[in-house]
C-alpha atoms as a PDB file:
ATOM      1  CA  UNK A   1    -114.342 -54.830 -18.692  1.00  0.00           C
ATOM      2  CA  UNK A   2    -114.139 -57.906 -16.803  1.00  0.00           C
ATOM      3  CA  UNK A   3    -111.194 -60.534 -16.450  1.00  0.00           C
ATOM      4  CA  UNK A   4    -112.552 -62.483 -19.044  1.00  0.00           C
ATOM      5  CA  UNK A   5    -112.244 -59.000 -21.710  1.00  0.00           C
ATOM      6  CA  UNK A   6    -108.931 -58.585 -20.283  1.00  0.00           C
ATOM      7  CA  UNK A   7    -107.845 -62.592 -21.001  1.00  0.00           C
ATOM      8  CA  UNK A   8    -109.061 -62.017 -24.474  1.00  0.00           C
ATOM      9  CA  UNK A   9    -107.208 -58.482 -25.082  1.00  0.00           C
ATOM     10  CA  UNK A  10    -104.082 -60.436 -24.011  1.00  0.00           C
ATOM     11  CA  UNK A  11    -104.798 -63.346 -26.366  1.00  0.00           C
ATOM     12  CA  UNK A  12    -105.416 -60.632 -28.846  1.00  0.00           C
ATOM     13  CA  UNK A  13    -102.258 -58.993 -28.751  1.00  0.00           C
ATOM     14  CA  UNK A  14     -99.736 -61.884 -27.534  1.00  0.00           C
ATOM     15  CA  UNK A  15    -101.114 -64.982 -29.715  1.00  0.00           C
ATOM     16  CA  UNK A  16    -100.919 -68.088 -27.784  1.00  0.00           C
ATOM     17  CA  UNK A  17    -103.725 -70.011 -26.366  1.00  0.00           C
ATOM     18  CA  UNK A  18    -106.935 -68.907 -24.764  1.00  0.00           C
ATOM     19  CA  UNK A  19    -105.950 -71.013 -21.566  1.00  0.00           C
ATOM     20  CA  UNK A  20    -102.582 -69.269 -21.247  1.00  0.00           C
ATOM     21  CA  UNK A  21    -104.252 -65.766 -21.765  1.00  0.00           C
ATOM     22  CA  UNK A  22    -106.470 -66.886 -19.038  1.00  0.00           C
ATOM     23  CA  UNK A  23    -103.512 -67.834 -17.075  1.00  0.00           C
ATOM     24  CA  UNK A  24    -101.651 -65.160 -17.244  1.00  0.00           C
ATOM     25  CA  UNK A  25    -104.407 -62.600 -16.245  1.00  0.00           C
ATOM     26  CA  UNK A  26    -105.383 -64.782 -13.237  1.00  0.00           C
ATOM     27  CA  UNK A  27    -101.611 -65.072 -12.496  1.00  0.00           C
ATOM     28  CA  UNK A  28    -101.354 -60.899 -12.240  1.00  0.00           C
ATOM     29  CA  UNK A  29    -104.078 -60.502  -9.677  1.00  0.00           C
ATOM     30  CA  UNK A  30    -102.988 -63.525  -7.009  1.00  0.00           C
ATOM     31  CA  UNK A  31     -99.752 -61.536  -7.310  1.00  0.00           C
ATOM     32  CA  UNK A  32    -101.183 -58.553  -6.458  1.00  0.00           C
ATOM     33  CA  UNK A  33    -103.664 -59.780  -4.074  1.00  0.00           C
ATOM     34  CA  UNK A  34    -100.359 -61.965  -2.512  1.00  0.00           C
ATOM     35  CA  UNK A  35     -98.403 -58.647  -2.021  1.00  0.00           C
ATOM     36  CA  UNK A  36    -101.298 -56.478  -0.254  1.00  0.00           C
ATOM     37  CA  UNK A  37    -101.683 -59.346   2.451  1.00  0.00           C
ATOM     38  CA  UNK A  38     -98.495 -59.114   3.019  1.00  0.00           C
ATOM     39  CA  UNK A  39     -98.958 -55.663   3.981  1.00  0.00           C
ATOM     40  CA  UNK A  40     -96.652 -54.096   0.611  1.00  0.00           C
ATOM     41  CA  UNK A  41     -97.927 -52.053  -1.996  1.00  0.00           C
ATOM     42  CA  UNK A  42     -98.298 -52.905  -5.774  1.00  0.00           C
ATOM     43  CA  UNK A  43     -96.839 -49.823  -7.884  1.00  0.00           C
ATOM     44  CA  UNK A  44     -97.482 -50.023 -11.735  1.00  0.00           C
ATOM     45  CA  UNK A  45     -95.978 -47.121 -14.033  1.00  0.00           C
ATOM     46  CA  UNK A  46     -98.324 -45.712 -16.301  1.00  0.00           C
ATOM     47  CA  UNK A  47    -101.537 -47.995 -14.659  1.00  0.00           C
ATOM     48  CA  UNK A  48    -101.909 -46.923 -10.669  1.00  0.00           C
ATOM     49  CA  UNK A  49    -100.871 -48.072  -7.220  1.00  0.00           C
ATOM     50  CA  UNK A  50    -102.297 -50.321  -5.149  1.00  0.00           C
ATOM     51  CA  UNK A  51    -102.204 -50.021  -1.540  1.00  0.00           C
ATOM     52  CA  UNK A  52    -104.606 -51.703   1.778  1.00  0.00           C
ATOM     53  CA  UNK A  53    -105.696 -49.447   4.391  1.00  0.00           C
ATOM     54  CA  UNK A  54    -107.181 -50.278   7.559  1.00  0.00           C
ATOM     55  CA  UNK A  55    -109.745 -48.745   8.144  1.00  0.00           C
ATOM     56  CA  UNK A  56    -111.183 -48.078  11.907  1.00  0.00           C
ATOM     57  CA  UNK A  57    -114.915 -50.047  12.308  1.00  0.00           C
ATOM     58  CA  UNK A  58    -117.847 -47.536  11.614  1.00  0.00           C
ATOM     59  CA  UNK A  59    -121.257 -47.534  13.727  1.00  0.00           C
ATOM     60  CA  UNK A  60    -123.965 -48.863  11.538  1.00  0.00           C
ATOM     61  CA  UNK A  61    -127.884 -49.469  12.101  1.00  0.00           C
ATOM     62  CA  UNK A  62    -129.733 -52.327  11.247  1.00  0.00           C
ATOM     63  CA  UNK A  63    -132.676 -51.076   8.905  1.00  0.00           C
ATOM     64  CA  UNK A  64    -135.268 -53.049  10.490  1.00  0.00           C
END
């Protein structure tokens, strides 16, 4: 399922327009994406929790 599945399951269930569906889905991830730069986490009851880690830089090799 991509956003554009998840727009239309909104549409499906709220009415409205297509564009606001679209909206409103686009509107939900800036606001999560907003709130882990900021360095909170995103809890949602029922769904999951979102939450950015740093993570220390790994040693890698370049395949050629």
């Amino acid at each position: 399922m991509n956003k554009n599945d998840l727009a239309d399951a909104v549409l499906n269930k709220i009415g409205g327009t297509k564009k606001a569906a679209e909206d409103a889905v686009e509107t939900v991830f800036e606001t999560i994406a907003h709130t882990l730069k900021s360095g909170d986490e995103v809890s949602v009851a029922g769904f999951g929790t979102f939450l950015a880690k740093k993570r220390a830089a790994r040693e890698a090799r370049n395949p050629r």
